[in-house]
N, C-alpha and C. Protein backbone atom coordinates (compact mmCIF):
# COMPACT_ATOMS: atom_id res chain seq x y z
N UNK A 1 203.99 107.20 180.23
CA UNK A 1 203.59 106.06 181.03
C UNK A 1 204.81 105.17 181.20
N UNK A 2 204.99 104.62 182.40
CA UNK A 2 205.95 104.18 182.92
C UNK A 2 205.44 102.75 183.28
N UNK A 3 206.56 101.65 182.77
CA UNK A 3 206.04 100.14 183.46
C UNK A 3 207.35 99.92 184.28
N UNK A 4 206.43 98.75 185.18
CA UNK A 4 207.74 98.65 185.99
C UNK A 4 207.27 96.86 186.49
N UNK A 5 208.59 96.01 187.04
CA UNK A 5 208.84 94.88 186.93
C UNK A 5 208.13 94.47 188.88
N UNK A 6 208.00 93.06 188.91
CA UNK A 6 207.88 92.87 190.30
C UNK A 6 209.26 93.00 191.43
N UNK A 7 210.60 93.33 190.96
CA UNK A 7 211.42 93.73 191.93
C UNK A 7 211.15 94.88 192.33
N UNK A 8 210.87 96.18 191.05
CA UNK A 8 210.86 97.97 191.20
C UNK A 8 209.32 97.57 192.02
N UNK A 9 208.06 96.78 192.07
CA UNK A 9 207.05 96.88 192.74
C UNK A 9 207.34 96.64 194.15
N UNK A 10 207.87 95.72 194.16
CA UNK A 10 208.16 95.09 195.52
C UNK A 10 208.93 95.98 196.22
N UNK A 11 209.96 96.58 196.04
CA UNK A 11 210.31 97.60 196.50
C UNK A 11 209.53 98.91 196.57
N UNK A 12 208.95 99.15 195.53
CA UNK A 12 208.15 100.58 195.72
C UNK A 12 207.12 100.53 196.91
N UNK A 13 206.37 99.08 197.23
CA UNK A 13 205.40 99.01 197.92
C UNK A 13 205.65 98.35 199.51
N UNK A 14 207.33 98.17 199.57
CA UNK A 14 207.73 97.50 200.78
C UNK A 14 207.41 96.22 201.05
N UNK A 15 206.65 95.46 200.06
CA UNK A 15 206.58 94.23 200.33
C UNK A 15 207.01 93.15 199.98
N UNK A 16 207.08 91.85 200.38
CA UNK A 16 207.86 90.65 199.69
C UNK A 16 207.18 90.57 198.34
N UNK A 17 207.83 89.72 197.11
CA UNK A 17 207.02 89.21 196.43
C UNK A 17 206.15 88.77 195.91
N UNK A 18 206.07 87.65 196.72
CA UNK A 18 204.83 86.29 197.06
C UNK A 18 203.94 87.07 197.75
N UNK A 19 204.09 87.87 198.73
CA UNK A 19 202.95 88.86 199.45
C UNK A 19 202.19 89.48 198.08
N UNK A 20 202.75 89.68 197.49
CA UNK A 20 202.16 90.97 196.51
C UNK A 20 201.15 89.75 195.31
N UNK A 21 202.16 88.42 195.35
CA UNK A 21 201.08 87.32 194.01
C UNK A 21 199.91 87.18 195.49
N UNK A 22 200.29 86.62 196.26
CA UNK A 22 199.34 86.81 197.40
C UNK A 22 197.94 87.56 197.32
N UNK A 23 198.49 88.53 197.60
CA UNK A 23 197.23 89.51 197.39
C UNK A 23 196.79 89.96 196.06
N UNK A 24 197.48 89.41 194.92
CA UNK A 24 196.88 89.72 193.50
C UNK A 24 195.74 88.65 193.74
N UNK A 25 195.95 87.27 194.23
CA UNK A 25 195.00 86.02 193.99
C UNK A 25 194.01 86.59 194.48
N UNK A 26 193.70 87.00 195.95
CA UNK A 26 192.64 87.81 196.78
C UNK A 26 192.07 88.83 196.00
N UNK A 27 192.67 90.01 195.03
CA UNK A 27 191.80 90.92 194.81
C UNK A 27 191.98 92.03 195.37
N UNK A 28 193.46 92.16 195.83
CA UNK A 28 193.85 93.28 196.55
C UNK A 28 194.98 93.80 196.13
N UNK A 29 195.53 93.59 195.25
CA UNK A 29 196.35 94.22 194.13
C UNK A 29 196.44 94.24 192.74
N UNK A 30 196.83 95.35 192.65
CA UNK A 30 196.64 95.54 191.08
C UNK A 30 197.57 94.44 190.15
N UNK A 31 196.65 93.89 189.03
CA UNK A 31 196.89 92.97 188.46
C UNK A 31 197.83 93.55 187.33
N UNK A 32 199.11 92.56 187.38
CA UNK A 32 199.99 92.65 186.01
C UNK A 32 199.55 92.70 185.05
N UNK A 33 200.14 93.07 183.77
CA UNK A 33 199.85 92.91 182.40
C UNK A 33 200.91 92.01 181.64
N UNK A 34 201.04 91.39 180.20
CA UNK A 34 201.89 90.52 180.02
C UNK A 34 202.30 91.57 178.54
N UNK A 35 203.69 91.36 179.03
CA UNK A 35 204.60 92.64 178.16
C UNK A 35 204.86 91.62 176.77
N UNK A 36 204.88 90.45 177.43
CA UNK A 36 205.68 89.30 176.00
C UNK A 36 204.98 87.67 177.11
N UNK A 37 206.08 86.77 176.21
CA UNK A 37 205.17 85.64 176.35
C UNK A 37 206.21 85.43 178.19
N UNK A 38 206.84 85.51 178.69
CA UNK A 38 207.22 85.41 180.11
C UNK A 38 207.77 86.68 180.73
N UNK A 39 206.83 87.41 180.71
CA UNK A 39 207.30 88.94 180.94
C UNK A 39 206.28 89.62 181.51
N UNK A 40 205.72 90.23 182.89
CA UNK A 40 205.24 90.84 183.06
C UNK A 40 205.25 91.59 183.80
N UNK A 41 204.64 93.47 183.77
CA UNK A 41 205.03 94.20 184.49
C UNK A 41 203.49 95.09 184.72
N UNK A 42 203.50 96.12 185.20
CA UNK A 42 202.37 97.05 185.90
C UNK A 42 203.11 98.28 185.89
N UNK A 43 201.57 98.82 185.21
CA UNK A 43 201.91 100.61 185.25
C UNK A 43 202.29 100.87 186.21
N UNK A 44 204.03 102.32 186.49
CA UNK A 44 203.62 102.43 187.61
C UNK A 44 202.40 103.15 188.19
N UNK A 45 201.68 104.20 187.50
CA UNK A 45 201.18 105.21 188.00
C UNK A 45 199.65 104.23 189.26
N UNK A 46 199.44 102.89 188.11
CA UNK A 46 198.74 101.56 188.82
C UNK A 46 198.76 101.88 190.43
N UNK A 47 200.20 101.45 190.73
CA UNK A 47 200.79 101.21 191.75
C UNK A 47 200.63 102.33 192.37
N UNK A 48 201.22 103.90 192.02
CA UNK A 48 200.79 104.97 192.58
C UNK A 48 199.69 105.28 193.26
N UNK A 49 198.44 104.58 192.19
CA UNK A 49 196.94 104.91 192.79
C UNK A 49 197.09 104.10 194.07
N UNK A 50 197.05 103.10 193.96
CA UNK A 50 197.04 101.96 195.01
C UNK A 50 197.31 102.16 196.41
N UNK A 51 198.94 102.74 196.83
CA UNK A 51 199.48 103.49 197.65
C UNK A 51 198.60 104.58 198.28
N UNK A 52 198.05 105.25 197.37
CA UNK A 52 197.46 106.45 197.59
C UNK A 52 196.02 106.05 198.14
N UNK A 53 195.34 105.48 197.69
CA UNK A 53 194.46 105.03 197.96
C UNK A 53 194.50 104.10 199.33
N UNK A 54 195.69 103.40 199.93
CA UNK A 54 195.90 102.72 200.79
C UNK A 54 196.20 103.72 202.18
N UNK A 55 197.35 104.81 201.95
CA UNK A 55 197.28 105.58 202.90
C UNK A 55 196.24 107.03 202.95
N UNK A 56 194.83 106.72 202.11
CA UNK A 56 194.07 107.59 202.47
C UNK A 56 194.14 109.25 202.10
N UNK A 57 194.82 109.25 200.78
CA UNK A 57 195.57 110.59 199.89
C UNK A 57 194.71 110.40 198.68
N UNK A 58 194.27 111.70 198.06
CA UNK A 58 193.71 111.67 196.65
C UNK A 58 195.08 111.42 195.80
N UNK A 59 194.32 110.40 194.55
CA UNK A 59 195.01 110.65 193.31
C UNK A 59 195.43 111.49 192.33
N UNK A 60 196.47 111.38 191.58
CA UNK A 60 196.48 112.46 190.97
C UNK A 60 196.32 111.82 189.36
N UNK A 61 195.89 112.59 188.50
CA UNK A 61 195.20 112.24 186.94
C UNK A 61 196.98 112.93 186.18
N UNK A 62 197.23 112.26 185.30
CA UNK A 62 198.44 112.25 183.90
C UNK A 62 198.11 113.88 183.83
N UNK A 63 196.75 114.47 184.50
CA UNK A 63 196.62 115.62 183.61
C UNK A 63 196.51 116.44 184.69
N UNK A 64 197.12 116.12 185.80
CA UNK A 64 196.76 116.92 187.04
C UNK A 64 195.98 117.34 187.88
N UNK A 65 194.64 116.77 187.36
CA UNK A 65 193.52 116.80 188.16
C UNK A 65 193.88 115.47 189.14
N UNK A 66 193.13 116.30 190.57
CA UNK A 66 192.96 115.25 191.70
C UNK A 66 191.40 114.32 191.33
N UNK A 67 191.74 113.26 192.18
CA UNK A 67 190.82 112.55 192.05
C UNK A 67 190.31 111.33 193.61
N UNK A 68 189.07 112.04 194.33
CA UNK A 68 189.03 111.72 195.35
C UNK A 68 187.36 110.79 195.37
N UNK A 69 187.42 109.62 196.12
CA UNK A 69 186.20 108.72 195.98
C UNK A 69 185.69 108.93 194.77
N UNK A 70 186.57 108.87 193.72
CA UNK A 70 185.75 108.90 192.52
C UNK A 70 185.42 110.03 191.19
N UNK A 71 185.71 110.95 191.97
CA UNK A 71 185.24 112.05 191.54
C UNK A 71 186.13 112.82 191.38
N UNK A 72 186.70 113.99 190.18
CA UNK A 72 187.93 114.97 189.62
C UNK A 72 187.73 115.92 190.72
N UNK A 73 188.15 116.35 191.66
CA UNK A 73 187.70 117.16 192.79
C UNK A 73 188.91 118.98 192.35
N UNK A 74 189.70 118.47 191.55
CA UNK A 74 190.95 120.10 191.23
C UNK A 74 191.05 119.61 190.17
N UNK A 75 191.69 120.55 189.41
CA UNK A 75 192.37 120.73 188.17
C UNK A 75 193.76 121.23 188.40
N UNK A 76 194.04 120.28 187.78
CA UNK A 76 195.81 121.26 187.62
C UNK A 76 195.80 122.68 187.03
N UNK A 77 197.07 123.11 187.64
CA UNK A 77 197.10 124.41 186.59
C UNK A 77 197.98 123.92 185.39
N UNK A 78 197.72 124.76 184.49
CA UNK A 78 198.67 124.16 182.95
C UNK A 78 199.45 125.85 182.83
């Protein structure tokens, strides 16, 4: 598991900053976690879903299963 800061977000997701606290206030982005007492960052894989979910692509599970409206729809192969 990978964390990552609001510059690596802001960049990963193409958007300004303040766009991104923006849409955390609304309910439309995934909410930070607090690493220490002025420190906070977000899984990336968080962010991954998000994307994915935004341009209309199944997720993918740590374990390789897809995951579409909800539901494990493949399994990885191992």
């Amino acid at each position: 598991m990978k964390v990552i800061g609001i510059k690596q977000v802001a960049e990963k997701v193409n958007l300004g900053q303040s766009t991104i606290y923006r849409m955390i206030s609304k309910g439309l982005f995934p909410k930070p976690f607090a690493l220490g007492e002025n420190r906070t960052a977000w899984i990336e894989s968080d962010i991954d879903d998000w994307l994915a979910d935004k341009a209309g692509k199944p997720r993918s599970l740590a374990s390789g299963a897809v995951v579409e409206h909800d539901k494990i729809v493949r399994q990885g192969v191992t």
